[in-house]
PDB file of N, CA and C in Angstrom:
ATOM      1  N   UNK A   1       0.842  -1.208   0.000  1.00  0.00           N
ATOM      2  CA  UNK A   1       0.000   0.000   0.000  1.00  0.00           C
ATOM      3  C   UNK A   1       0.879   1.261   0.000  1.00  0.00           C
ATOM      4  N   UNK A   2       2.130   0.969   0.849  1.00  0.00           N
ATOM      5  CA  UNK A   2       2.913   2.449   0.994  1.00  0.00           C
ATOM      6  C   UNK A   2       3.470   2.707  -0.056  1.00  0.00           C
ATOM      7  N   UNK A   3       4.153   1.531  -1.218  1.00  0.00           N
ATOM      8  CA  UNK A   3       4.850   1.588  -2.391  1.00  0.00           C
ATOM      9  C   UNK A   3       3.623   2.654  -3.687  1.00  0.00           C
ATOM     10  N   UNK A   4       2.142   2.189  -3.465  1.00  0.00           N
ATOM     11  CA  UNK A   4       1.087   2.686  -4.713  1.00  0.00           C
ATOM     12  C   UNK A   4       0.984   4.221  -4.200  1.00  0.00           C
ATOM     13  N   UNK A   5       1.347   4.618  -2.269  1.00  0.00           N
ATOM     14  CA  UNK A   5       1.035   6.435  -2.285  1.00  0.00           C
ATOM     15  C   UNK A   5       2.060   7.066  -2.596  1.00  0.00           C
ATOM     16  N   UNK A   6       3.764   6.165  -3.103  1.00  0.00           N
ATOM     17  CA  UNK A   6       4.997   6.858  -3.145  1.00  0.00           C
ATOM     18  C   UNK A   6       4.660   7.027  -4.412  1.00  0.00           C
ATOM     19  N   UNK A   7       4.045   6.031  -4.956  1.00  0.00           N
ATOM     20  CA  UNK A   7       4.177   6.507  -6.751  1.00  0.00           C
ATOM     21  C   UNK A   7       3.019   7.391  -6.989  1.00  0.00           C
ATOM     22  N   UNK A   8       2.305   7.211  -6.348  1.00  0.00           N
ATOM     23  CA  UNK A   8       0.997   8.847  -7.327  1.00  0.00           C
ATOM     24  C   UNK A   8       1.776   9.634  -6.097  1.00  0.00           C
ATOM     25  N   UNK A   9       2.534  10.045  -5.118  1.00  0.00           N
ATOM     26  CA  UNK A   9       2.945  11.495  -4.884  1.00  0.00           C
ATOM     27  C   UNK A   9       3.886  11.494  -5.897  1.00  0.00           C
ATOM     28  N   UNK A  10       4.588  10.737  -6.340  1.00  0.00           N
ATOM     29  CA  UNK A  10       5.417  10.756  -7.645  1.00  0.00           C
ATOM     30  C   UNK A  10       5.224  11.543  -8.795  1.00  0.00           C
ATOM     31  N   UNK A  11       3.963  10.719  -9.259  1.00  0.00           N
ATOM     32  CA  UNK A  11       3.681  10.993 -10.325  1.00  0.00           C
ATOM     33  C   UNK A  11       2.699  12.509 -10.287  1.00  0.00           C
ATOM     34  N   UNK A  12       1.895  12.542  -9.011  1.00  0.00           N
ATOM     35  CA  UNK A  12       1.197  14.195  -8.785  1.00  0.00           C
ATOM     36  C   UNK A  12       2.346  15.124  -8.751  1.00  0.00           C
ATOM     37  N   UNK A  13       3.551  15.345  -8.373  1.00  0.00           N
ATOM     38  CA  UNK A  13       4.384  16.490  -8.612  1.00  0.00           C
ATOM     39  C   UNK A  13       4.942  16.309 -10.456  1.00  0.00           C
ATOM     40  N   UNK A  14       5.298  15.102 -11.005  1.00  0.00           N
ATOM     41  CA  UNK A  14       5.277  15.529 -12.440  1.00  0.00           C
ATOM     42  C   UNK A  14       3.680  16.451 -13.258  1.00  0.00           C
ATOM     43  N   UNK A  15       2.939  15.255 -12.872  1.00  0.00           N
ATOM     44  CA  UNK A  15       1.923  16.424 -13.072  1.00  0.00           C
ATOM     45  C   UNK A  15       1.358  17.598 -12.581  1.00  0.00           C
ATOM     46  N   UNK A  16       1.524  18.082 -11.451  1.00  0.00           N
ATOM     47  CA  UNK A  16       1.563  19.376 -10.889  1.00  0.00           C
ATOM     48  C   UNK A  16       2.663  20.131 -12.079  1.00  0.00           C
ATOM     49  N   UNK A  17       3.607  20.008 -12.220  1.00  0.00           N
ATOM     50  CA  UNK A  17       4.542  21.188 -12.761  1.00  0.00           C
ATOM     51  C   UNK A  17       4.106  20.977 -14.335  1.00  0.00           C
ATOM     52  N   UNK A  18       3.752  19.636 -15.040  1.00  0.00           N
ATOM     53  CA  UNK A  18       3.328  19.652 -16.475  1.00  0.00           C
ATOM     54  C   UNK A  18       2.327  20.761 -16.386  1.00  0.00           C
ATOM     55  N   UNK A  19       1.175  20.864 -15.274  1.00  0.00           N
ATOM     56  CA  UNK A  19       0.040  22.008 -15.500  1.00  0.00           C
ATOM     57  C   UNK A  19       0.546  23.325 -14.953  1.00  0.00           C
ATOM     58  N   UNK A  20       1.844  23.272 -14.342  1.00  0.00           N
ATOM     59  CA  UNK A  20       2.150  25.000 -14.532  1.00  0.00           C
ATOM     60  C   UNK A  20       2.853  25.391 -15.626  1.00  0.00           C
ATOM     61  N   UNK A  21       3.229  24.365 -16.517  1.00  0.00           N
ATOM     62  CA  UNK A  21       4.022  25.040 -17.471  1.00  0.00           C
ATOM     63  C   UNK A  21       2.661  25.252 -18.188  1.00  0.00           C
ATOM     64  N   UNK A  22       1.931  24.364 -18.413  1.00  0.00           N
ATOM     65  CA  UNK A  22       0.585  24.233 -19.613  1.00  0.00           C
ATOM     66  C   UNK A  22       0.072  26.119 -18.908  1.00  0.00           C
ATOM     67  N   UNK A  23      -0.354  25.869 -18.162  1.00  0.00           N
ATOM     68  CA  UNK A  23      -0.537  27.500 -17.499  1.00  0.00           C
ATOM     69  C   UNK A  23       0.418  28.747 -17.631  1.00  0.00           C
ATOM     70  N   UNK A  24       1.608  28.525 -17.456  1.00  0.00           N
ATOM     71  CA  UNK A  24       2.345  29.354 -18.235  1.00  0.00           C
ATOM     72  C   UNK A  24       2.151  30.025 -19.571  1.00  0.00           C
ATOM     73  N   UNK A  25       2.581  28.833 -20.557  1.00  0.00           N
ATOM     74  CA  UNK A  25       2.192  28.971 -21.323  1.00  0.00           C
ATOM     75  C   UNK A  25       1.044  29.273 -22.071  1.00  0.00           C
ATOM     76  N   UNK A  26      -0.111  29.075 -21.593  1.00  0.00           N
ATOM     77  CA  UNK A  26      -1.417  29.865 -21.803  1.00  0.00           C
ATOM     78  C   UNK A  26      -1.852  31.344 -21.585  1.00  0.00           C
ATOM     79  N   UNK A  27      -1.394  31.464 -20.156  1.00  0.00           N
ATOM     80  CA  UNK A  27      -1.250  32.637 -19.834  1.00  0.00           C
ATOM     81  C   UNK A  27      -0.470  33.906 -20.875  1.00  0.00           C
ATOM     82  N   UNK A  28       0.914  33.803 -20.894  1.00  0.00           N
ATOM     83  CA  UNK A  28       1.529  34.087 -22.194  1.00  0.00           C
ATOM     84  C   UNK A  28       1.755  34.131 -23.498  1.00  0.00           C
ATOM     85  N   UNK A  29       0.630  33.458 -23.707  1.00  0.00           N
ATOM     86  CA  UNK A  29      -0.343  33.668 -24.838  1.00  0.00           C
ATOM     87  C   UNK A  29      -1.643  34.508 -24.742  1.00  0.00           C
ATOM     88  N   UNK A  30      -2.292  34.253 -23.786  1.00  0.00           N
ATOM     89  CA  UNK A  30      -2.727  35.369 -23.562  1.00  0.00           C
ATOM     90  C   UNK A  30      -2.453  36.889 -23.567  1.00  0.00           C
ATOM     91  N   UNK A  31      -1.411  36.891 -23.139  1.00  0.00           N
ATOM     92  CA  UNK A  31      -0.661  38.368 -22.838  1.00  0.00           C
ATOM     93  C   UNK A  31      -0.430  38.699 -24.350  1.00  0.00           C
ATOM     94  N   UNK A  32      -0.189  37.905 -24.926  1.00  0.00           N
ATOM     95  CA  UNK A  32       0.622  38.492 -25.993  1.00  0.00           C
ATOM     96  C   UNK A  32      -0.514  38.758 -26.974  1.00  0.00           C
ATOM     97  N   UNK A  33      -1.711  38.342 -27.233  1.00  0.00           N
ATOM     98  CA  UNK A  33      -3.110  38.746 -27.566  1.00  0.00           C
ATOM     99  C   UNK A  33      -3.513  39.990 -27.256  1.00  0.00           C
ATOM    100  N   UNK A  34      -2.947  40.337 -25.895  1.00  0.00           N
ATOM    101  CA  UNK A  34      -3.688  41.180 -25.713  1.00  0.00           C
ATOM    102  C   UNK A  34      -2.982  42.360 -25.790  1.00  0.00           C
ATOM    103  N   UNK A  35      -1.509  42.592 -25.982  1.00  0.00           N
ATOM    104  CA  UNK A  35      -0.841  43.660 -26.159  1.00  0.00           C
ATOM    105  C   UNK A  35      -0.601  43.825 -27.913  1.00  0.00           C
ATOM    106  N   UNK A  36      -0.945  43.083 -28.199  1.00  0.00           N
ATOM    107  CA  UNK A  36      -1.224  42.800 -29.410  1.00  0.00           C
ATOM    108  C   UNK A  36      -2.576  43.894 -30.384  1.00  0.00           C
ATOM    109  N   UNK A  37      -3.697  43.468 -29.078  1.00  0.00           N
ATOM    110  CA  UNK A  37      -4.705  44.432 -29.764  1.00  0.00           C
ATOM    111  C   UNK A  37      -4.511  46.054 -29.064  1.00  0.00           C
ATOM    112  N   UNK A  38      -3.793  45.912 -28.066  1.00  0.00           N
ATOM    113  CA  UNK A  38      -3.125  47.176 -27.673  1.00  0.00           C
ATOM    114  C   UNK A  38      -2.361  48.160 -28.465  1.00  0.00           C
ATOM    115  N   UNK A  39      -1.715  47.492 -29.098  1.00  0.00           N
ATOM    116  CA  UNK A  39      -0.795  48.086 -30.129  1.00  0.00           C
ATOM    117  C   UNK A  39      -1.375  48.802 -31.284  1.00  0.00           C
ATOM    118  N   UNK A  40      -2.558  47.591 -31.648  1.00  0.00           N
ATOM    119  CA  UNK A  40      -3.363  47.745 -33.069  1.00  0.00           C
ATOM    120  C   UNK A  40      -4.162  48.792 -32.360  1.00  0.00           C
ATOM    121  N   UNK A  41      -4.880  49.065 -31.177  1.00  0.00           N
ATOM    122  CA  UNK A  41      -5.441  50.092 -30.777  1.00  0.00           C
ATOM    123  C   UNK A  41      -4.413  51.710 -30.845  1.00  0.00           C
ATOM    124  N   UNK A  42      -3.433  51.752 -30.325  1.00  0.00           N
ATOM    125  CA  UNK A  42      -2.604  52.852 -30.326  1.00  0.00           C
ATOM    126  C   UNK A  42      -2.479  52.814 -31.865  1.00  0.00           C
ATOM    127  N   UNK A  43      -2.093  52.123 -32.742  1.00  0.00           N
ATOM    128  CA  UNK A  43      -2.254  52.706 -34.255  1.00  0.00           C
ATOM    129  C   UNK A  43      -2.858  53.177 -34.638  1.00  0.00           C
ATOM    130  N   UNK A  44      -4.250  52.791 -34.578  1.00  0.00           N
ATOM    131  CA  UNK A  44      -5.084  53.300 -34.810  1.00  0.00           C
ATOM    132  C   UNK A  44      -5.690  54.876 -34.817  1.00  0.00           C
ATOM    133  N   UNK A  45      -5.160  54.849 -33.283  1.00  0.00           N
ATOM    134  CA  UNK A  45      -5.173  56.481 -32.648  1.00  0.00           C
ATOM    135  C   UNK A  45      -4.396  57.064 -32.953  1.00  0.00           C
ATOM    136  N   UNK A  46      -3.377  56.421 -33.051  1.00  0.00           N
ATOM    137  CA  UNK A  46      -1.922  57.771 -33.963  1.00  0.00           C
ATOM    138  C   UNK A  46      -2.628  58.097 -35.379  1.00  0.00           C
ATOM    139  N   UNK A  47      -3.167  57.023 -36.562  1.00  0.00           N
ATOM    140  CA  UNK A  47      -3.366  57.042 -38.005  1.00  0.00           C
ATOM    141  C   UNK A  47      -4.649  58.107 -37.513  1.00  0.00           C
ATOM    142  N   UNK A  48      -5.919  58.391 -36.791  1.00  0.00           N
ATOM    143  CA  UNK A  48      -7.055  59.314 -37.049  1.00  0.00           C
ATOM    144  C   UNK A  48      -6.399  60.681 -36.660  1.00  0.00           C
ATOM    145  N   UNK A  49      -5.046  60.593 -35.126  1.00  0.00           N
ATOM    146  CA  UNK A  49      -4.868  61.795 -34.958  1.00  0.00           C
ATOM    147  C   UNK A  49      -3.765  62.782 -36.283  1.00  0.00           C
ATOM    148  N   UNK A  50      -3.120  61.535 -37.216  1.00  0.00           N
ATOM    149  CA  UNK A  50      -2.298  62.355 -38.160  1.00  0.00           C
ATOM    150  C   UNK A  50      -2.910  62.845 -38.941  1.00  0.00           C
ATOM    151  N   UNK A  51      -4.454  62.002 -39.477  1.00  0.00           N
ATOM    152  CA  UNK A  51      -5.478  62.153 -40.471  1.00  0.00           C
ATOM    153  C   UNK A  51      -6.009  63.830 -40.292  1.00  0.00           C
ATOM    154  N   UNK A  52      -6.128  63.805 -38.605  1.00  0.00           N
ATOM    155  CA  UNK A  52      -7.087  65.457 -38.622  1.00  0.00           C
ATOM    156  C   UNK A  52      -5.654  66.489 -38.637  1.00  0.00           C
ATOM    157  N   UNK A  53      -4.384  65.986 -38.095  1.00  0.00           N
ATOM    158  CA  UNK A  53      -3.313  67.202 -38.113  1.00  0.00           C
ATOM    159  C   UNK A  53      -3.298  67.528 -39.719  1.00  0.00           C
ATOM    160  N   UNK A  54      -3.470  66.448 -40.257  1.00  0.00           N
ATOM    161  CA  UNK A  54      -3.005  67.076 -41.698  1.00  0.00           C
ATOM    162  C   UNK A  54      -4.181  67.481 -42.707  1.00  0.00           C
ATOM    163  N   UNK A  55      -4.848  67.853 -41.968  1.00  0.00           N
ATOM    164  CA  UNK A  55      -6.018  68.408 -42.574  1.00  0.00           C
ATOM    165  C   UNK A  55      -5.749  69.943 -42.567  1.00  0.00           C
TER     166      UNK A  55
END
């Protein structure tokens, strides 16, 4: 019985850290989505504010 709780605490810390990287990595994908439409937002606002300066 003590040998089957050494191997799933075993095997729960490989899988504990497989789901923080999977989380990592999601997360940071996330981020990068979203500075992403950040960017495309500030373009945006620079291209209408050059549109009226050069009017």
């Amino acid at each position: 019985m003590k040998k089957i709780i050494n191997i799933l605490r075993d095997y729960a810390m490989i899988i504990l850290f497989i789901v923080m990287v999977l989380g990592v990595a999601y997360f940071s994908a996330l981020n990068e989505k979203m500075t992403a439409s950040q960017a495309n937002y500030i373009n945006a606002n620079s291209q209408i504010l050059n549109d009226l300066s050069n009017k």
